[in-house]
N, C-alpha and C. Protein backbone atom coordinates (compact mmCIF):
# COMPACT_ATOMS: atom_id res chain seq x y z
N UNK A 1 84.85 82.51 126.72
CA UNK A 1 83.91 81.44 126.52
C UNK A 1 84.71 80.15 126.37
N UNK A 2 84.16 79.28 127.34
CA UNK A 2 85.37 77.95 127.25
C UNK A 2 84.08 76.94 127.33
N UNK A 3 84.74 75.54 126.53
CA UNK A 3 83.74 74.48 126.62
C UNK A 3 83.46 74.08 128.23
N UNK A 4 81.91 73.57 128.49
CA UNK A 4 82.26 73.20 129.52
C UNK A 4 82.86 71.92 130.41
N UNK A 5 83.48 72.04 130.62
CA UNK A 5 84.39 70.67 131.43
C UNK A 5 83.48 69.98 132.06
N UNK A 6 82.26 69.59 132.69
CA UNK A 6 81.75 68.50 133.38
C UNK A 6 81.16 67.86 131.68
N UNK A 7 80.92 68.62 130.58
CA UNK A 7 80.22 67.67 129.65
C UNK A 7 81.25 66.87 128.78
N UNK A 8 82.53 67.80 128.96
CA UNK A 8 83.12 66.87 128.45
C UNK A 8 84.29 65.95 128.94
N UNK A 9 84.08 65.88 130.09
CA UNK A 9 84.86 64.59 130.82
C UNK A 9 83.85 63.62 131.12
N UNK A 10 82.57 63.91 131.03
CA UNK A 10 81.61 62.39 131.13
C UNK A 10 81.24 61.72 129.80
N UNK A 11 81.12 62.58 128.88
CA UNK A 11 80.57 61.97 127.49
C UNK A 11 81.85 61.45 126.53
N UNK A 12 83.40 62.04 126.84
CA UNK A 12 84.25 62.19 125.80
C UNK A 12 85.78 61.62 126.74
N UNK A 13 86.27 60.71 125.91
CA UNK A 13 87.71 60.00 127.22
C UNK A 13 88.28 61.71 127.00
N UNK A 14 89.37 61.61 128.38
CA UNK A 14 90.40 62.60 127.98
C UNK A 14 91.16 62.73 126.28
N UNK A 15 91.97 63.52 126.12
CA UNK A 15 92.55 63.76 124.89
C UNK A 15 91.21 63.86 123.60
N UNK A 16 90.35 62.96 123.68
CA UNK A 16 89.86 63.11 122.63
C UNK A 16 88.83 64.11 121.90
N UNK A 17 88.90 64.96 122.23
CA UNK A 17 88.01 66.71 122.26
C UNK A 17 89.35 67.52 121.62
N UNK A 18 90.59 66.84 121.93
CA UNK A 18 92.19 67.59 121.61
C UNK A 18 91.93 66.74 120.30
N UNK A 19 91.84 65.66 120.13
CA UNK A 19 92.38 64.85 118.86
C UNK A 19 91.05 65.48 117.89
N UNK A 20 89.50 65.41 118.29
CA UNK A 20 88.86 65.78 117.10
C UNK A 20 89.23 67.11 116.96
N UNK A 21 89.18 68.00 118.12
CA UNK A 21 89.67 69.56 117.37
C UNK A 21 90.75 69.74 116.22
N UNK A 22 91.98 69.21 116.03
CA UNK A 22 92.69 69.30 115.11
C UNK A 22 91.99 68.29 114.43
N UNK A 23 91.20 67.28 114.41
CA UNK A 23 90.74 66.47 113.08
C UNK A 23 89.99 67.85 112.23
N UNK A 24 88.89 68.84 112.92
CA UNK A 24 88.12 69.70 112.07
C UNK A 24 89.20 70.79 111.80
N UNK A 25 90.12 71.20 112.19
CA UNK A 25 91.23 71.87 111.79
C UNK A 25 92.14 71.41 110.26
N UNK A 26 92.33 70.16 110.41
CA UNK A 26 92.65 69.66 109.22
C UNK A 26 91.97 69.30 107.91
N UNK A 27 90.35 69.20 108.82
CA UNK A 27 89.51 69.15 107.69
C UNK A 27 89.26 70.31 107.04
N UNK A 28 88.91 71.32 107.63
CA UNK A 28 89.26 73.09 107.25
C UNK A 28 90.27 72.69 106.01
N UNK A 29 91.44 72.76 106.42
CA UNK A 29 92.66 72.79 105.80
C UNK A 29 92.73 72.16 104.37
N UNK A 30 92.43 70.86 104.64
CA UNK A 30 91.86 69.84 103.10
C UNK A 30 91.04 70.63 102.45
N UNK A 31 89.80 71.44 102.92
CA UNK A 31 88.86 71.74 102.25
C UNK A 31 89.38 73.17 101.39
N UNK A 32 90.13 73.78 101.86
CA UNK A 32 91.42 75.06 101.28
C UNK A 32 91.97 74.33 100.52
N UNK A 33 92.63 73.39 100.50
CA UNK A 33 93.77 72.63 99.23
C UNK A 33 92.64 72.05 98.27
N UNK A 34 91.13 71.66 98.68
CA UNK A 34 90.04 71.03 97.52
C UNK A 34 89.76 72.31 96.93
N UNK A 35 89.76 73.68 97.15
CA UNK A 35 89.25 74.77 96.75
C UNK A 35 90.28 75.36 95.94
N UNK A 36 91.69 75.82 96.21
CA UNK A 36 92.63 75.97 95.09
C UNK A 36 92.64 74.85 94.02
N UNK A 37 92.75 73.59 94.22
CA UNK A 37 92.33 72.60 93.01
C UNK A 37 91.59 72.47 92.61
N UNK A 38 90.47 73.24 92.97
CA UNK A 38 89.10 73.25 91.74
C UNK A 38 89.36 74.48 90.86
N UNK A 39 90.13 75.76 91.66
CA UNK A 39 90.30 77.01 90.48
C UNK A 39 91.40 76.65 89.62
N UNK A 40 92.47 75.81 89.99
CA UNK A 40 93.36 75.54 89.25
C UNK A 40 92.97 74.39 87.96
N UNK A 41 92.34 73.32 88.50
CA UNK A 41 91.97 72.69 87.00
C UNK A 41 90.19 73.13 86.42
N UNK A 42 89.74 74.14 87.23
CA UNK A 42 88.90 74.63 86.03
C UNK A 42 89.43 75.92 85.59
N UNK A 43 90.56 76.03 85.33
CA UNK A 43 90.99 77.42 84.86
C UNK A 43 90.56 78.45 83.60
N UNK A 44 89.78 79.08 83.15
CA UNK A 44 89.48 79.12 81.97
C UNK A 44 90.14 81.15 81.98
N UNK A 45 90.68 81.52 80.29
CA UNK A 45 90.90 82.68 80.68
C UNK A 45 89.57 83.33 80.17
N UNK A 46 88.51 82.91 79.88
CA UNK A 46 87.33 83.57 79.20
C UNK A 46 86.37 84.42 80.26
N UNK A 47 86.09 85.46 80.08
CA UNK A 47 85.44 85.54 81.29
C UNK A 47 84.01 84.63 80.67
N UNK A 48 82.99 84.76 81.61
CA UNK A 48 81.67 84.72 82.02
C UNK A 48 80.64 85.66 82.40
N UNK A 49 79.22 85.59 81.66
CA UNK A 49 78.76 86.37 81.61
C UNK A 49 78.93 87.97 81.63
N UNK A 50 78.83 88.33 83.13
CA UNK A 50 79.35 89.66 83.33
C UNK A 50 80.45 90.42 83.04
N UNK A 51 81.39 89.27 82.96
CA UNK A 51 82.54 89.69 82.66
C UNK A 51 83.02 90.38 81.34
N UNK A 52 82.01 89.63 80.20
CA UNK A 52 82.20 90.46 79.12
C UNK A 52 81.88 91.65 78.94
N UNK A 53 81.08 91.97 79.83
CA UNK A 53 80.80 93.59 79.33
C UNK A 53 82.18 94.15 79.47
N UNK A 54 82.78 94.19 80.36
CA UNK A 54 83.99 94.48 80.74
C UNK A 54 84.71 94.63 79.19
N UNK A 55 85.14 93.22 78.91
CA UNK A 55 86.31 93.21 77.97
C UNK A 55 85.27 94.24 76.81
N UNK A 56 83.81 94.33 76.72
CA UNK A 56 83.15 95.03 75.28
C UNK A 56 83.80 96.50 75.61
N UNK A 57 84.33 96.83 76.79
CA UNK A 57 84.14 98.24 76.52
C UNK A 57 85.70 98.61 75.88
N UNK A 58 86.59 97.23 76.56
CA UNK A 58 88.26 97.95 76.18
C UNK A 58 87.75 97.22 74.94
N UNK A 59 87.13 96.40 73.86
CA UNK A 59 87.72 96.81 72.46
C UNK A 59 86.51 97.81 71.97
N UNK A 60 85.94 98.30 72.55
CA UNK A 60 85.36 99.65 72.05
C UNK A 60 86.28 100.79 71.79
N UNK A 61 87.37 100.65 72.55
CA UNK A 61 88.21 102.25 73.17
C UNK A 61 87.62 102.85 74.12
N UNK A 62 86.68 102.08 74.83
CA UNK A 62 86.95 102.84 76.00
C UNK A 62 88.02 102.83 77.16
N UNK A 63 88.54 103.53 77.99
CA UNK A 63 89.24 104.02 79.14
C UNK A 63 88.69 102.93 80.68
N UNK A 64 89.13 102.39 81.08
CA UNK A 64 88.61 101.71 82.13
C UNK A 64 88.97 102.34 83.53
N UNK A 65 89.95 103.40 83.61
CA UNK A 65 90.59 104.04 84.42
C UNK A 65 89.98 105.20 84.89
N UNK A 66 88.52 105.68 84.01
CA UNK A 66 87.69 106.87 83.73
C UNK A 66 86.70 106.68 84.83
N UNK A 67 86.74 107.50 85.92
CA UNK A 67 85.83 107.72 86.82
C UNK A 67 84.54 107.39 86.48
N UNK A 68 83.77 107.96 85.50
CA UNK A 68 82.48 107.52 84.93
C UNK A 68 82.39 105.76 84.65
N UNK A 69 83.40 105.33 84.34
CA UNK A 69 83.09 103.83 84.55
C UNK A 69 83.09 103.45 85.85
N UNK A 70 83.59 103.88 86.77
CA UNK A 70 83.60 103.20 87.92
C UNK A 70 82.66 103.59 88.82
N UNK A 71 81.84 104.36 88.61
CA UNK A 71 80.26 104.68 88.96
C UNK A 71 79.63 104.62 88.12
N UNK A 72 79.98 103.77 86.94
CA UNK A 72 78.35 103.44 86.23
C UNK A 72 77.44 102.18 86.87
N UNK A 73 76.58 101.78 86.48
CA UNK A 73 75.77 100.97 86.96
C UNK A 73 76.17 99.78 86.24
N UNK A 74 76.09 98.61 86.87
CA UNK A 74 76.49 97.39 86.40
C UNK A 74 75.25 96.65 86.65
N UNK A 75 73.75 96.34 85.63
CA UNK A 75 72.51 96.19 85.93
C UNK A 75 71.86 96.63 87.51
N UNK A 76 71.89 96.55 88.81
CA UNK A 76 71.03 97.22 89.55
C UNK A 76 72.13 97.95 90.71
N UNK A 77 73.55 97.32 90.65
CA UNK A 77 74.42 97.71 91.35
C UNK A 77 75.64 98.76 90.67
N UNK A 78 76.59 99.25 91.57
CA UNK A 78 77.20 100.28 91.77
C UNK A 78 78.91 99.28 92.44
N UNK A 79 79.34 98.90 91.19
CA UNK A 79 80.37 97.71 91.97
C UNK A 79 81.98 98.69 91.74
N UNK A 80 81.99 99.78 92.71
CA UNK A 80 83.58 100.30 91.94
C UNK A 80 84.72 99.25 92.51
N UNK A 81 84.82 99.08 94.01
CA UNK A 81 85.90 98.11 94.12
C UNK A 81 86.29 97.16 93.52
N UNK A 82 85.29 96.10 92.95
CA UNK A 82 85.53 94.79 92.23
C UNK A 82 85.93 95.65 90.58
N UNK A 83 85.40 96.51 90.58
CA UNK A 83 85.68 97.36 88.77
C UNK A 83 87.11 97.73 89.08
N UNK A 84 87.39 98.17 90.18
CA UNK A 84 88.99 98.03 90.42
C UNK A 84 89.95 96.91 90.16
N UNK A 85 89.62 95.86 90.64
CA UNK A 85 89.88 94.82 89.87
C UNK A 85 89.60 94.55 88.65
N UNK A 86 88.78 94.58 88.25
CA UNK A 86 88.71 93.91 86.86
C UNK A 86 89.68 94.91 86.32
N UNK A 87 89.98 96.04 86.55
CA UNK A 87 90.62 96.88 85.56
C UNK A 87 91.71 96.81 85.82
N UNK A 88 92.63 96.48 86.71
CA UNK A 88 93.84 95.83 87.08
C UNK A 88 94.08 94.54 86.41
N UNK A 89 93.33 93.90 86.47
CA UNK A 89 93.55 92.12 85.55
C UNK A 89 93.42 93.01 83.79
N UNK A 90 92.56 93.66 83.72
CA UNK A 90 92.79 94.26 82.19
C UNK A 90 93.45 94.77 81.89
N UNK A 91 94.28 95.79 82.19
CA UNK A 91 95.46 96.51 82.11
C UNK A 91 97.15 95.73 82.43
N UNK A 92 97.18 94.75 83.58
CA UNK A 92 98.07 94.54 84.15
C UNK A 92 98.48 92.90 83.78
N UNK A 93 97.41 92.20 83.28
CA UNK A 93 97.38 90.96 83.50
C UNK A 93 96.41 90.28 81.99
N UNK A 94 96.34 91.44 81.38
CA UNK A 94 95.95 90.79 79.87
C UNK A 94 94.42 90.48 80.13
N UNK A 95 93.68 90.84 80.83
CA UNK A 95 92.18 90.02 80.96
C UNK A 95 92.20 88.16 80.96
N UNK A 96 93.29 87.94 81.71
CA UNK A 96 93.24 86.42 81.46
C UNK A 96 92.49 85.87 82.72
N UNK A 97 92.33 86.80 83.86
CA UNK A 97 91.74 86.09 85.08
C UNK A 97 92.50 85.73 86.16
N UNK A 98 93.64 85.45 85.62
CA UNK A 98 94.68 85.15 86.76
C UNK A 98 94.61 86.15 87.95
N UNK A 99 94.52 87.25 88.12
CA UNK A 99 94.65 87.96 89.25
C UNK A 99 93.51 87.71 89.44
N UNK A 100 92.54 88.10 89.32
CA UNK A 100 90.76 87.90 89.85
C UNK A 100 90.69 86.82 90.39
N UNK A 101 91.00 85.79 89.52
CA UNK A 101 90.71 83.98 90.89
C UNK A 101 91.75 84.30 92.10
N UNK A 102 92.69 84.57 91.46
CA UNK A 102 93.83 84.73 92.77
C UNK A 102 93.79 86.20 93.82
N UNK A 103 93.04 86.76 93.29
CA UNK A 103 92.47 87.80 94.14
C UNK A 103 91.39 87.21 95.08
N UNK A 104 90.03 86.44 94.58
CA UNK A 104 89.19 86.02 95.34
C UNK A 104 89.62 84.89 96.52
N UNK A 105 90.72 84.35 96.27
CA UNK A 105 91.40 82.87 96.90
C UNK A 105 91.94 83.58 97.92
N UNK A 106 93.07 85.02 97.68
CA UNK A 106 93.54 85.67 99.03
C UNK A 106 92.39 86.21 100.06
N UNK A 107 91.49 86.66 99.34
CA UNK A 107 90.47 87.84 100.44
C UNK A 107 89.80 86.78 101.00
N UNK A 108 89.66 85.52 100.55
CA UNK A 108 88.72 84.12 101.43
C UNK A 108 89.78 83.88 102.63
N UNK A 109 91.27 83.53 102.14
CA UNK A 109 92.47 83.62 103.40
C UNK A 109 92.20 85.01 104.18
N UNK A 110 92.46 85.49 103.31
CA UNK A 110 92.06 87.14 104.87
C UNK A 110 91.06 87.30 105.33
N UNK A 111 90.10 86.37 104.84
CA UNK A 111 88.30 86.40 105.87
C UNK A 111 88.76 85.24 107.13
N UNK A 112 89.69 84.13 106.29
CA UNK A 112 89.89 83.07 107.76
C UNK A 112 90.86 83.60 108.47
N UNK A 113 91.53 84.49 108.13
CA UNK A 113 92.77 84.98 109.30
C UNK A 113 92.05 86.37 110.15
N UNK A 114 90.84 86.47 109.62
CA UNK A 114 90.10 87.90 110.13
C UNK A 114 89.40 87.31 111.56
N UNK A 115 88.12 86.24 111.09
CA UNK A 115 87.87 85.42 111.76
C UNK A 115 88.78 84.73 113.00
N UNK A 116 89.33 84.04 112.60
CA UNK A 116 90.66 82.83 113.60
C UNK A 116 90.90 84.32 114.60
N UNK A 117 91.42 84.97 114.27
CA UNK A 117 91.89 86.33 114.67
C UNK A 117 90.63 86.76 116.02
N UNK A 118 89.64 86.99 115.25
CA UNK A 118 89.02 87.52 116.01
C UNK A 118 88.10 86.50 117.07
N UNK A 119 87.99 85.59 117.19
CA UNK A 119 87.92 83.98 117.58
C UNK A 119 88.99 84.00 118.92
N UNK A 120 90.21 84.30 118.45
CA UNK A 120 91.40 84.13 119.95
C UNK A 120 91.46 85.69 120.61
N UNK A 121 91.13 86.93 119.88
CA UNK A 121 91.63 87.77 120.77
C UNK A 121 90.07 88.42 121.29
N UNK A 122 88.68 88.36 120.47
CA UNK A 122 87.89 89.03 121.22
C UNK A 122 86.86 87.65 121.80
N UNK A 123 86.59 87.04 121.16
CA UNK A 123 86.15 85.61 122.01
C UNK A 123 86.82 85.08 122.87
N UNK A 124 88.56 85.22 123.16
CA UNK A 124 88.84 84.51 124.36
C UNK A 124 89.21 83.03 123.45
N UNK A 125 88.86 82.84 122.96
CA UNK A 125 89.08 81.02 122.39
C UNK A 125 90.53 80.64 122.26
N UNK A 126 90.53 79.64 122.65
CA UNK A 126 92.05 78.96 123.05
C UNK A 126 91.95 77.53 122.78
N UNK A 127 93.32 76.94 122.32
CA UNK A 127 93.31 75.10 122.19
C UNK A 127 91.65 74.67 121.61
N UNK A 128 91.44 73.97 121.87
CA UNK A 128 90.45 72.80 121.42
C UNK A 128 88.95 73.76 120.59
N UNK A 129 88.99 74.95 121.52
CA UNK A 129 87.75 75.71 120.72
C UNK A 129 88.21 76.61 119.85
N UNK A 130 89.28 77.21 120.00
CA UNK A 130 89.42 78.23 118.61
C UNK A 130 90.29 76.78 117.69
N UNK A 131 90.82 75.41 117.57
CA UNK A 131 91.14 75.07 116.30
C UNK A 131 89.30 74.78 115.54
N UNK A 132 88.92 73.96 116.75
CA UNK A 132 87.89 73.72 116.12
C UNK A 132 87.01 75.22 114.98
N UNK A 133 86.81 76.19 115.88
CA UNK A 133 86.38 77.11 115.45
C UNK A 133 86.72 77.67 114.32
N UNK A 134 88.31 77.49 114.16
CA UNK A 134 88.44 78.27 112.79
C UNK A 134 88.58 77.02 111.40
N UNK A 135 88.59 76.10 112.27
CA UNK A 135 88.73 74.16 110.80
C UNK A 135 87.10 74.50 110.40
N UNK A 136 85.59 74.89 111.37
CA UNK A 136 84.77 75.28 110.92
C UNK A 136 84.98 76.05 109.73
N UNK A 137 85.14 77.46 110.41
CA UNK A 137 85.38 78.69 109.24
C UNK A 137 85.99 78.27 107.80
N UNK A 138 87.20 77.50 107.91
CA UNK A 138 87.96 77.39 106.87
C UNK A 138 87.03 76.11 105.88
N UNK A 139 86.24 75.67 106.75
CA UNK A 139 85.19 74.96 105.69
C UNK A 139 83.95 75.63 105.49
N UNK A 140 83.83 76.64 105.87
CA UNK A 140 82.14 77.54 105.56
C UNK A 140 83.27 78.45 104.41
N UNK A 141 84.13 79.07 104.60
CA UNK A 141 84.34 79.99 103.53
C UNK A 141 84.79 79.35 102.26
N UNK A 142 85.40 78.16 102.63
CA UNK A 142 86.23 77.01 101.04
C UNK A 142 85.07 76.52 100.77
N UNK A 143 84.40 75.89 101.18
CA UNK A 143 83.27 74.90 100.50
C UNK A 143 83.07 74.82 99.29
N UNK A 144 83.45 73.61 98.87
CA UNK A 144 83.24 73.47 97.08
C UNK A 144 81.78 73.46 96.80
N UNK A 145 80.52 73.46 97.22
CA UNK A 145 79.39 73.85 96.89
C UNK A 145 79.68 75.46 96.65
N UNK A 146 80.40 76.07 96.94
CA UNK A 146 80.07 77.37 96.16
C UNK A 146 81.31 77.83 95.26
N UNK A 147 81.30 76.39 94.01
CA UNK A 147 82.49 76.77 93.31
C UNK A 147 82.38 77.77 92.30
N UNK A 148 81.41 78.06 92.10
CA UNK A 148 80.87 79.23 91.41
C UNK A 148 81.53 80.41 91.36
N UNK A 149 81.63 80.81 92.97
CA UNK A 149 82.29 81.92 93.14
C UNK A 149 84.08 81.76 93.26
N UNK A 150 84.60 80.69 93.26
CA UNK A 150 85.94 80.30 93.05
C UNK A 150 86.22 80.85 91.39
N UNK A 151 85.72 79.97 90.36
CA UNK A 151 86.09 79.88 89.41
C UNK A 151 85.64 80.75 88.24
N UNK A 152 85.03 81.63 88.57
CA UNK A 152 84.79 82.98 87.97
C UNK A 152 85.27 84.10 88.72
N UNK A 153 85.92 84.91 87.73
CA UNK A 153 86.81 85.91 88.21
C UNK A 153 85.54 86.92 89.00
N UNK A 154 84.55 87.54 87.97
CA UNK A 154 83.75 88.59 88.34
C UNK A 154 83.38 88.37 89.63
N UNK A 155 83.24 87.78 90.73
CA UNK A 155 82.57 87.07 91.53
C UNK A 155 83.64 87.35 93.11
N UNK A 156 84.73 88.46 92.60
CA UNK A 156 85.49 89.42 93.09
C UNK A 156 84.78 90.00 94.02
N UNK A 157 83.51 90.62 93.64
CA UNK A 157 82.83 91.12 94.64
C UNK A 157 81.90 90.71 95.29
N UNK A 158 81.41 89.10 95.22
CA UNK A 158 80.81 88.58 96.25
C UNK A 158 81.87 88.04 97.70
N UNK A 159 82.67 88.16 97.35
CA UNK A 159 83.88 87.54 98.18
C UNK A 159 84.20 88.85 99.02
N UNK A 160 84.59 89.92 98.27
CA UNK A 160 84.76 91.10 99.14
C UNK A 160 83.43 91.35 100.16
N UNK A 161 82.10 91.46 99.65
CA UNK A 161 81.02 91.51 100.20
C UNK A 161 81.18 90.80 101.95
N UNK A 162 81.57 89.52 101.75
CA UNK A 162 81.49 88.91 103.30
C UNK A 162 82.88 89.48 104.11
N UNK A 163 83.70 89.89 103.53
CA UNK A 163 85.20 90.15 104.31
C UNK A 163 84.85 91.56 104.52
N UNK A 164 84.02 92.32 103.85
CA UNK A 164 83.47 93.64 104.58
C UNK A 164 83.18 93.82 105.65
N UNK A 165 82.01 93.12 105.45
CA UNK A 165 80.89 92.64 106.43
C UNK A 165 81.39 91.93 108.34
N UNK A 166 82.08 90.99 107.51
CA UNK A 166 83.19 90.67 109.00
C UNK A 166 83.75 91.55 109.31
N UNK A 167 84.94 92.38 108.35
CA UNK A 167 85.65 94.22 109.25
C UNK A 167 84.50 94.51 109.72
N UNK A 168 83.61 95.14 109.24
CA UNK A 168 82.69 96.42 109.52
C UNK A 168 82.31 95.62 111.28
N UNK A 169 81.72 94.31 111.50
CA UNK A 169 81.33 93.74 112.53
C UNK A 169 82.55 93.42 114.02
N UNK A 170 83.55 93.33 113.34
CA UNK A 170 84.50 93.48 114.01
C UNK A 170 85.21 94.85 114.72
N UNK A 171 84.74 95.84 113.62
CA UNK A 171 85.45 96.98 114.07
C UNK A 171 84.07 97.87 115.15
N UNK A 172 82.88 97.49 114.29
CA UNK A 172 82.03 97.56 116.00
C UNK A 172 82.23 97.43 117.17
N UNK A 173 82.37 96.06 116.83
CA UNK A 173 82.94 95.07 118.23
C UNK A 173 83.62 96.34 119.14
N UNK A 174 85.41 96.58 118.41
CA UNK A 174 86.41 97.47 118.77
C UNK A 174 85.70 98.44 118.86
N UNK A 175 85.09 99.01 118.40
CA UNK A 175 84.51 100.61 118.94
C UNK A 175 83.47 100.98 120.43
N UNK A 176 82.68 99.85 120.10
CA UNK A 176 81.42 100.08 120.89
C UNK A 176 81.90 98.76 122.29
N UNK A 177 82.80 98.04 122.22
CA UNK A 177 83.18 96.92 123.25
C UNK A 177 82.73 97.58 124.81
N UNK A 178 82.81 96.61 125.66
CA UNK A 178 82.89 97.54 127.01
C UNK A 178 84.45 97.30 127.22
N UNK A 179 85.03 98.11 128.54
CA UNK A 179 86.49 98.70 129.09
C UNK A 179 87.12 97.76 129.15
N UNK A 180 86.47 96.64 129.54
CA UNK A 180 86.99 95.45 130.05
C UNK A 180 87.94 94.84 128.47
N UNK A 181 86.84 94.56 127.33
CA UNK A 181 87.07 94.32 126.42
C UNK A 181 88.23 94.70 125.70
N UNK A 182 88.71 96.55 125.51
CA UNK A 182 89.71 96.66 124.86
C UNK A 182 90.83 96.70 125.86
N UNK A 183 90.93 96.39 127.11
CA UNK A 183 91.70 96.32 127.58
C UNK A 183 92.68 94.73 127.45
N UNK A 184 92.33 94.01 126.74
CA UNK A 184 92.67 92.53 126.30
C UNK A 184 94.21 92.94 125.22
């Protein structure tokens, strides 16, 4: 899939379809450096809401490592991966949060390198449409309107939720493609 060339040699001088593509590439990019500086100066080690249940159970004595926690119900859901985390930041990292923000900040980078990725090798996108394409991405997944999920640790598993969702759609893609396709 390539832009098409008669619309944009009449509406747009040469070069300049090259110059805005890296402008939304860089804007992507800014919007990644506005998103680590919002988790970094709202840093708090407390959790939030959900999060306390968590810390209620280690000063109960309970075991966080105990199978039965990691299939209990967390009000209507069943969250063991993100309970994987939390129990890694509790055990490993003092419950301060530090791994959990910095857990959610990598899996948002591995949703834009999943994406970009899958943008140049199963879309075909090259120069001017895959920068543009992924300076998009890197501003739909950073966006400081959803600092919410930056700056609360628990929120581990809304972040995993979309980087699923992209594998699982991607690895379709790879399974079910036609001949032509995995032959790329």
């Amino acid at each position: 899939m390539t832009a098409n060339p008669s619309l944009t040699n009449r509406s747009v001088a040469p070069g300049a379809v090259s110059i805005l593509s890296y402008a939304i590439l860089l804007g992507g990019v800014i919007t990644i450096g506005l998103a680590l500086y919002l988790v970094v100066v709202s840093y708090s080690s407390l959790p939030y809401v959900d999060g306390w249940s968590e810390i209620d159970l280690v000063s109960g004595g309970s075991d966080l490592t105990l199978s039965h926690w990691l299939w209990e119900q967390h009000n209507e859901h069943r969250l063991v991966i993100p309970k994987l985390f939390v129990a890694a930041d509790l055990h490993f990292f003092q419950a301060r949060q530090v791994f959990l923000l910095a857990s959610i900040f990598v899996i948002q980078l591995l949703h834009l390198a999943l994406l970009a990725w899958s943008m140049r090798v199963l879309g075909g996108w090259r120069g001017d449409l895959w920068r543009t394409g992924t300076g998009l991405a890197a501003f739909c997944l950073f966006c400081p309107s959803q600092w919410f999920n930056f700056v609360l640790g628990f929120q581990v598993n809304f972040m995993l939720l979309g980087l699923f969702v992209t594998l699982s759609f991607i690895g379709l893609l790879l399974q079910f493609g036609t001949y032509e396709f995995r032959c790329r």
